[in-house]
Protein backbone atom coordinates (compact mmCIF):
# COMPACT_ATOMS: atom_id res chain seq x y z
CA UNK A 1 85.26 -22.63 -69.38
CA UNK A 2 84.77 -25.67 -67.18
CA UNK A 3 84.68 -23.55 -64.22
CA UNK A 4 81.99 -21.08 -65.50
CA UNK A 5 80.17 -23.72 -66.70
CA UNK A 6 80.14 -25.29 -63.13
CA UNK A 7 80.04 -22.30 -61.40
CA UNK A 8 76.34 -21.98 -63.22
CA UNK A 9 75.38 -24.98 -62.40
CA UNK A 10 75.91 -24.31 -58.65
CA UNK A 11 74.40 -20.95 -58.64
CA UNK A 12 71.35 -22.77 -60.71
CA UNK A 13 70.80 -25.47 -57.71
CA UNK A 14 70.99 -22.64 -54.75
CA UNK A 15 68.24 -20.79 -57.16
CA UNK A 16 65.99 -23.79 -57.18
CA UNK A 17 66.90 -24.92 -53.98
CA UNK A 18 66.07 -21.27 -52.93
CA UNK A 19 62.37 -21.82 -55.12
CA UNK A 20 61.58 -24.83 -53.65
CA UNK A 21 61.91 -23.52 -50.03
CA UNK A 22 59.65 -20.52 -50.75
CA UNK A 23 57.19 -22.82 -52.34
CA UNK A 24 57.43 -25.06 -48.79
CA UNK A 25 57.11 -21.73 -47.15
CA UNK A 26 54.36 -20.48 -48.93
CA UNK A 27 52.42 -23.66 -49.02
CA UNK A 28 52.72 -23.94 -45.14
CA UNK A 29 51.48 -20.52 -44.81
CA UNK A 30 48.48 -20.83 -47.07
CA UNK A 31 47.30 -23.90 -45.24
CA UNK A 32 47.84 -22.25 -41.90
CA UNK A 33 45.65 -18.97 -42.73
CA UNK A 34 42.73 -21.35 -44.60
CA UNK A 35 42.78 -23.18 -41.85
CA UNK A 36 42.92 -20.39 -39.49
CA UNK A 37 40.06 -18.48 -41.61
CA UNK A 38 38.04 -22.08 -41.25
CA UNK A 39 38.18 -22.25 -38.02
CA UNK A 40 37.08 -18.81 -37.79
CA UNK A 41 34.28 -18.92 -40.42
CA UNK A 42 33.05 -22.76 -38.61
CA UNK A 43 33.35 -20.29 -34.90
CA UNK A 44 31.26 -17.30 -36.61
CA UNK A 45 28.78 -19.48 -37.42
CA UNK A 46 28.28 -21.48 -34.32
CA UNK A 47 27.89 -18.22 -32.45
CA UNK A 48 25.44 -16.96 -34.90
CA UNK A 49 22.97 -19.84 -34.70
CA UNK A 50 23.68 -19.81 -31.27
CA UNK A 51 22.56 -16.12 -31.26
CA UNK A 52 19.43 -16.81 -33.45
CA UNK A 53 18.61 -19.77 -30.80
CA UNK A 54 19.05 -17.12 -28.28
CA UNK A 55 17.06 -14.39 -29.61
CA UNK A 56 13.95 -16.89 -30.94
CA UNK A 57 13.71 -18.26 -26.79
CA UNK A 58 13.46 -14.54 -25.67
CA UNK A 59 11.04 -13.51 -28.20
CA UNK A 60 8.47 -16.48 -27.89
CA UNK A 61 5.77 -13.99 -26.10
CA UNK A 62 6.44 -11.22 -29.00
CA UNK A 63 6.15 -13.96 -31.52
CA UNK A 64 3.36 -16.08 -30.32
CA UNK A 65 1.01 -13.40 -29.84
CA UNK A 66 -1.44 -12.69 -32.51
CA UNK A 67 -1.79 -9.45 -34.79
CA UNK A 68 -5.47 -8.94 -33.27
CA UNK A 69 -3.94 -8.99 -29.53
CA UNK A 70 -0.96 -6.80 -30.59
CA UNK A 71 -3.64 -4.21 -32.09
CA UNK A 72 -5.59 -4.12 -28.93
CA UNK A 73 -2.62 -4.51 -26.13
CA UNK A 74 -1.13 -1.19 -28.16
CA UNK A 75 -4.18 0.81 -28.58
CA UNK A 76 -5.34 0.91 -25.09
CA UNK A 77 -5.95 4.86 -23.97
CA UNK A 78 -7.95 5.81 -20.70
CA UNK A 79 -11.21 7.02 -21.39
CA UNK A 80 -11.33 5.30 -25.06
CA UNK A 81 -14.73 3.26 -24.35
CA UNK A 82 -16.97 4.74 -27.23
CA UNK A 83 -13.85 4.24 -30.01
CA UNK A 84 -14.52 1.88 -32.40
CA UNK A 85 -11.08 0.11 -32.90
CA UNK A 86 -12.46 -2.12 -35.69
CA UNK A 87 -12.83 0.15 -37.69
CA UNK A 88 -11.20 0.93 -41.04
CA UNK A 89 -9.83 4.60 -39.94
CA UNK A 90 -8.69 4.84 -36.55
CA UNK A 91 -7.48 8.88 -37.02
CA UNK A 92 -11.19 9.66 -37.94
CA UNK A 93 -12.20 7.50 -34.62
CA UNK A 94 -9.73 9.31 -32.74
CA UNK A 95 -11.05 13.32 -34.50
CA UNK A 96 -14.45 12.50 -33.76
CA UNK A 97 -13.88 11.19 -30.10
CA UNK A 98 -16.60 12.19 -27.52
CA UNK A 99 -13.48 12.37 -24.83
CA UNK A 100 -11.79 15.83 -25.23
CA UNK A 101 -9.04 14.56 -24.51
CA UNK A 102 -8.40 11.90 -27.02
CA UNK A 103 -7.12 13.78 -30.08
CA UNK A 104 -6.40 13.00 -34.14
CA UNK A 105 -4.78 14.86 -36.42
CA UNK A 106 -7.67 17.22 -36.79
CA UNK A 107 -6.80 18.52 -33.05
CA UNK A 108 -3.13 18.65 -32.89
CA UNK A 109 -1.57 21.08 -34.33
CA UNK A 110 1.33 20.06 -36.80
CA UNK A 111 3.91 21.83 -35.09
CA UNK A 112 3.93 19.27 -32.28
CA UNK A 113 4.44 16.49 -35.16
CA UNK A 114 7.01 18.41 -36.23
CA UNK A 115 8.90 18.75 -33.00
CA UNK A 116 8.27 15.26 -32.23
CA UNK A 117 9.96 13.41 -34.91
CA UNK A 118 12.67 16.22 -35.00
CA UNK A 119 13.70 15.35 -31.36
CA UNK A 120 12.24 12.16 -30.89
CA UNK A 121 12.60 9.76 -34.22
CA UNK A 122 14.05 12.02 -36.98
CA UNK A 123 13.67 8.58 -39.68
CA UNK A 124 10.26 8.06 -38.34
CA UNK A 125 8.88 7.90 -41.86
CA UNK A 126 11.50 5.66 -43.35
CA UNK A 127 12.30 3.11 -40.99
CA UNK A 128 10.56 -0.32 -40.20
CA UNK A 129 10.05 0.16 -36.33
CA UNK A 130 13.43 -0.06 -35.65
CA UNK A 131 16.88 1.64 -36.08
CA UNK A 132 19.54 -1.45 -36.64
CA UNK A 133 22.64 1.60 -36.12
CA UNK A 134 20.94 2.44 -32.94
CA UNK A 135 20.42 -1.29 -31.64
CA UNK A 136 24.13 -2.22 -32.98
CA UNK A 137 25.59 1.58 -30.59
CA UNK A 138 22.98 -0.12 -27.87
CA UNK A 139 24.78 -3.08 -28.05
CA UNK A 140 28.00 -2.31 -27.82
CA UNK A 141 27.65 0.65 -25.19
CA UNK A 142 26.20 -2.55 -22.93
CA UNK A 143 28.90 -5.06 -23.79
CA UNK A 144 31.71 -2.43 -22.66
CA UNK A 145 29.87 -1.02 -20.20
CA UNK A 146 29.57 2.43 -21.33
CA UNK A 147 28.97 4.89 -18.99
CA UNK A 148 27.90 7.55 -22.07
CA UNK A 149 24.76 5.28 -23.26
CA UNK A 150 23.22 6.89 -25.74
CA UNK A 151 18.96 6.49 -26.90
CA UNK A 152 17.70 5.26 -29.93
CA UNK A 153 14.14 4.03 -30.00
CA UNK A 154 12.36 4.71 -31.92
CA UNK A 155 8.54 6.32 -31.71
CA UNK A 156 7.45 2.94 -32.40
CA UNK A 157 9.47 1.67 -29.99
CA UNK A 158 8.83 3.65 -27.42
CA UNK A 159 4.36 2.72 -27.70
CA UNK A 160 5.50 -0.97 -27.78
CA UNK A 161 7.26 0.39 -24.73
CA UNK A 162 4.52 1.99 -22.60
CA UNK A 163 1.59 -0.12 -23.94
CA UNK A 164 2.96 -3.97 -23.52
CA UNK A 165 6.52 -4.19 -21.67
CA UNK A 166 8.02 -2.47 -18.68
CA UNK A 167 11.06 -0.43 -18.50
CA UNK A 168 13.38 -2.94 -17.10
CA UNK A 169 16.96 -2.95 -18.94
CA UNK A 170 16.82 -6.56 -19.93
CA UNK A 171 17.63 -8.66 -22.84
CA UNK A 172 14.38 -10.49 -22.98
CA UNK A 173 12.39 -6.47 -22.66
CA UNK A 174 14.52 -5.57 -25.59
CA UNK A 175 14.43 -8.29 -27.73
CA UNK A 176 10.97 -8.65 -27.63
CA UNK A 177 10.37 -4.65 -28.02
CA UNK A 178 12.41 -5.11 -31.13
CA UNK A 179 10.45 -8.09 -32.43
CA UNK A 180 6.57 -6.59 -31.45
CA UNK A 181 7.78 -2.85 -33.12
CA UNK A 182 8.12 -4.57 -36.77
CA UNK A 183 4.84 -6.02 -36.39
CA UNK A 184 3.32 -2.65 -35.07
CA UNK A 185 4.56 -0.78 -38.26
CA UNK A 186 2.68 -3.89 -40.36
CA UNK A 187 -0.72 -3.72 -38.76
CA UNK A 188 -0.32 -0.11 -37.80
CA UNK A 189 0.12 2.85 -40.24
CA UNK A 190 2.73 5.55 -39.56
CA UNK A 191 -0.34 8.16 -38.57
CA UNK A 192 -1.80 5.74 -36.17
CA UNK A 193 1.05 4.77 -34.40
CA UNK A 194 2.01 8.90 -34.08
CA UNK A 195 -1.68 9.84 -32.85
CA UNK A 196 -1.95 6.88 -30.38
CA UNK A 197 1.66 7.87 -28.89
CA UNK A 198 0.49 11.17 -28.40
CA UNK A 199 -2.72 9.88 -26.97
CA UNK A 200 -0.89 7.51 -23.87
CA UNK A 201 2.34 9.25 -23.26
CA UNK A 202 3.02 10.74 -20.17
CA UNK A 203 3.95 14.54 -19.84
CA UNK A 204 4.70 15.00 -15.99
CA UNK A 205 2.36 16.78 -13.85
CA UNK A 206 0.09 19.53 -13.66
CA UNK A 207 -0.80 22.55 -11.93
CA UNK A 208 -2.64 20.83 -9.24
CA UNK A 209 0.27 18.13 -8.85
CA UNK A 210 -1.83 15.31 -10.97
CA UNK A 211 -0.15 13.10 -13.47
CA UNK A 212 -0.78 13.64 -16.86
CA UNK A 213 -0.93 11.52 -20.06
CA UNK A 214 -1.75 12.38 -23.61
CA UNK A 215 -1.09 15.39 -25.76
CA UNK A 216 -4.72 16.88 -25.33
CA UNK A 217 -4.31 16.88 -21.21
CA UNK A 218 -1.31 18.23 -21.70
CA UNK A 219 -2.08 21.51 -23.95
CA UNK A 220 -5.03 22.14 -21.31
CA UNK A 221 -2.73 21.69 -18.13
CA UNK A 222 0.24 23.71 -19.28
CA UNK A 223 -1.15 26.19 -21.06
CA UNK A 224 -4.68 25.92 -21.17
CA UNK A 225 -5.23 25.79 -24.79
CA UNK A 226 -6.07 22.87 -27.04
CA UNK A 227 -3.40 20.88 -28.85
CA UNK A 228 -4.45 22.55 -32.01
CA UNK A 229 -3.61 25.81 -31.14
CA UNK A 230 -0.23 25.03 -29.86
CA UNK A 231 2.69 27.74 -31.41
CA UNK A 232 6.36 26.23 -32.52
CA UNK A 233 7.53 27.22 -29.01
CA UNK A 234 4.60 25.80 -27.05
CA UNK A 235 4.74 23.13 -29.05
CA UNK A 236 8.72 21.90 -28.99
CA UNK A 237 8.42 22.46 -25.19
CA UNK A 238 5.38 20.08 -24.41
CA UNK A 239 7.57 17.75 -26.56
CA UNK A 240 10.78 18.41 -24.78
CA UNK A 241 8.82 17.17 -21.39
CA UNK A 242 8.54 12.98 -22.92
CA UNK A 243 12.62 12.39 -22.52
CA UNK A 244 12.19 12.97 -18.74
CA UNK A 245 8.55 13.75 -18.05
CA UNK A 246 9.01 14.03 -14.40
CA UNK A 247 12.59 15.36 -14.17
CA UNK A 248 11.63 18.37 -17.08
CA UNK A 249 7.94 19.18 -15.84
CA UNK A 250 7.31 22.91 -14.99
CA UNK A 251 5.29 21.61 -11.27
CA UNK A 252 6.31 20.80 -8.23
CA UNK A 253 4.21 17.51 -6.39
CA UNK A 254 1.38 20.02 -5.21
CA UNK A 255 1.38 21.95 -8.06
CA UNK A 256 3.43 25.19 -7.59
CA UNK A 257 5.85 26.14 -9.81
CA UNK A 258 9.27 24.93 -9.33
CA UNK A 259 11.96 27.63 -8.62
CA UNK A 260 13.20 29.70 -12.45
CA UNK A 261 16.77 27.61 -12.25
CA UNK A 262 14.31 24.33 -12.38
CA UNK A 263 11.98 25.41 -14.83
CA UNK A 264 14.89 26.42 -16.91
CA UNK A 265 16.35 22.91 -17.19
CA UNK A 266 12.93 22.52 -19.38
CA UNK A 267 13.17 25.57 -21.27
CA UNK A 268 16.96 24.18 -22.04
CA UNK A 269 15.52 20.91 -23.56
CA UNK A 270 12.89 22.98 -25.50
CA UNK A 271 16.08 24.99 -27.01
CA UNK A 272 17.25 21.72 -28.26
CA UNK A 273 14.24 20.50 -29.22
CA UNK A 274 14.04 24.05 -31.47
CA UNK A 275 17.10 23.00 -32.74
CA UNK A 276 16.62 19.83 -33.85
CA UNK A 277 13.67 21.43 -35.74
CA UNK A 278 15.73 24.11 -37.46
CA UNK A 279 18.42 20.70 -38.52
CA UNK A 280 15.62 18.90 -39.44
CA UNK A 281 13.96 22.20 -41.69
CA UNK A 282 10.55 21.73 -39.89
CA UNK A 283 10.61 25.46 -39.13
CA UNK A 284 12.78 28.67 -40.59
CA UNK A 285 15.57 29.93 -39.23
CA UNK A 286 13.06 33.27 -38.42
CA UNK A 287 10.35 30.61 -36.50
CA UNK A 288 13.42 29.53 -35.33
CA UNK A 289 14.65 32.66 -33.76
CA UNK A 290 10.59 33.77 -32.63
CA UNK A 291 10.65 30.46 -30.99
CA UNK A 292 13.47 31.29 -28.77
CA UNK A 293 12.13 34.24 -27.18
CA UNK A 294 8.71 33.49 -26.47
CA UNK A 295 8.34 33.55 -22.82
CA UNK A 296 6.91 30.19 -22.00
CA UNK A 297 7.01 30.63 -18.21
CA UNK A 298 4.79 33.52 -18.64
CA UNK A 299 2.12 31.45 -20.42
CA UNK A 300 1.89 28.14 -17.81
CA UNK A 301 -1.14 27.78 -15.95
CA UNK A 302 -1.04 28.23 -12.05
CA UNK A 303 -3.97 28.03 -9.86
């Protein structure tokens, strides 16, 4: 009885002596992960008001410049002397436009819109002048180095873009492209923004070898028509030109058409823009199919 009695005892001590090690154990591990997860937290912070430091010293010029100098550095277009940019509707300045070849909404024919923010900046209506998933992929395809980089501005983006900074692939450009595309979607409505992109962007070259800009020019010199009359296909292939203007455009430098394997490098982006259309349901899957087999080499202009 003694024995039992004893042996309970023992087994009793190596049970608490057992506890009091796991305790030790677990105590030492708790205060090694909190301290770890401190040190991380204290790190994670550092580097983020580091980054904010960072970001505020590149952005100074997009910061410091005033809503009235933003509105007129982003609404510059050649030939735009008689528009009244004071005035409470730019789209009606922009429809009743002495220059032929500045157009509003009234002269471009919705297909074009459609086509453009299917290809170009399918969230155009919903975002705030920027994509944070894009910047984030942007990000990280620069910090690894990847050779697959992907696009991701947005249309707002891309008139901050061509209207105030350059195209140099540099923290500051981007930061401050970022920064000046909010405040464009503030001061600017969604219309504007679309109708003054249209107006400045550049669409390659024409049939006499001249650079063109604008949406207007660009009807005329490919298929001499105004934007308003543009058809789905006309329409998704003029937009298909803007990723590459110059790589895309029908014309050689003095204005001859480049050879049919050339030319159909351009009729292979309008496909996709097409696409992107029929994903988006801009068009039907029987505009869709029409689309495809109008003959847009027939229809460019040639001296």
């Amino acid at each position: 009885m003694k024995n039992h009695a004893y042996e309970s005892h023992i087994e009793e001590n190596k049970q608490h002596i057992k506890l009091n090690q796991f305790e030790f154990i677990y105590k030492k591990l708790k205060h090694f992960f909190v301290g770890l997860f401190s040190i991380f937290g204290c790190t994670l912070l550092i580097l983020l008001a580091i980054s904010v430091f960072y970001f505020q010293s590149l952005t100074k010029e997009a910061t410091h410049m005033s809503d009235a100098e933003l509105k007129s550095k982003l609404l510059v277009i050649s030939g735009n002397e008689a528009i009244n940019y004071n005035s409470d509707n730019l789209l009606v300045e922009y429809n009743n436009s002495m220059n032929s070849l500045i157009v509003g909404p009234k002269h471009v024919n919705n297909n074009v819109i459609k086509a453009l923010t299917a290809s170009e900046d399918s969230l155009f209506f919903r975002h705030n002048g920027i994509l944070p998933k894009a910047v984030l992929r942007a990000i990280g395809q620069d910090i690894f180095n990847s050779s697959d980089a992907t696009g991701g501005s947005t249309i707002t983006q891309q008139l901050v873009k061509n209207q105030i900074l350059t195209n140099q692939k540099t923290y500051n450009r981007k930061a401050n492209e970022l920064v000046l595309s909010m405040r464009a979607e503030k001061i600017l409505t969604k219309d504007e923004i679309l109708y003054t992109y249209l107006n400045i962007v550049p669409f390659g070259r024409d049939y006499n070898g001249l650079n063109i800009s604008g949406i207007g020019s660009a009807s005329f010199s490919l298929f001499g028509k105004p934007a308003e009359d543009l058809n789905i296909a006309e329409s998704a292939y003029i937009i298909g030109l803007l990723q590459s203007p110059y790589y895309y455009t029908p014309y050689n430098e003095d204005g001859s058409l480049k050879p049919n394997h050339q030319i159909q490098i351009g009729l292979n982006r309008q496909h996709y823009v097409l696409k992107r259309m029929l994903v988006e349901n801009k068009i039907t899957q029987y505009d869709y199919v029409r689309a495809e087999r109008y003959d847009i080499k027939s229809r460019l202009m040639t001296k």
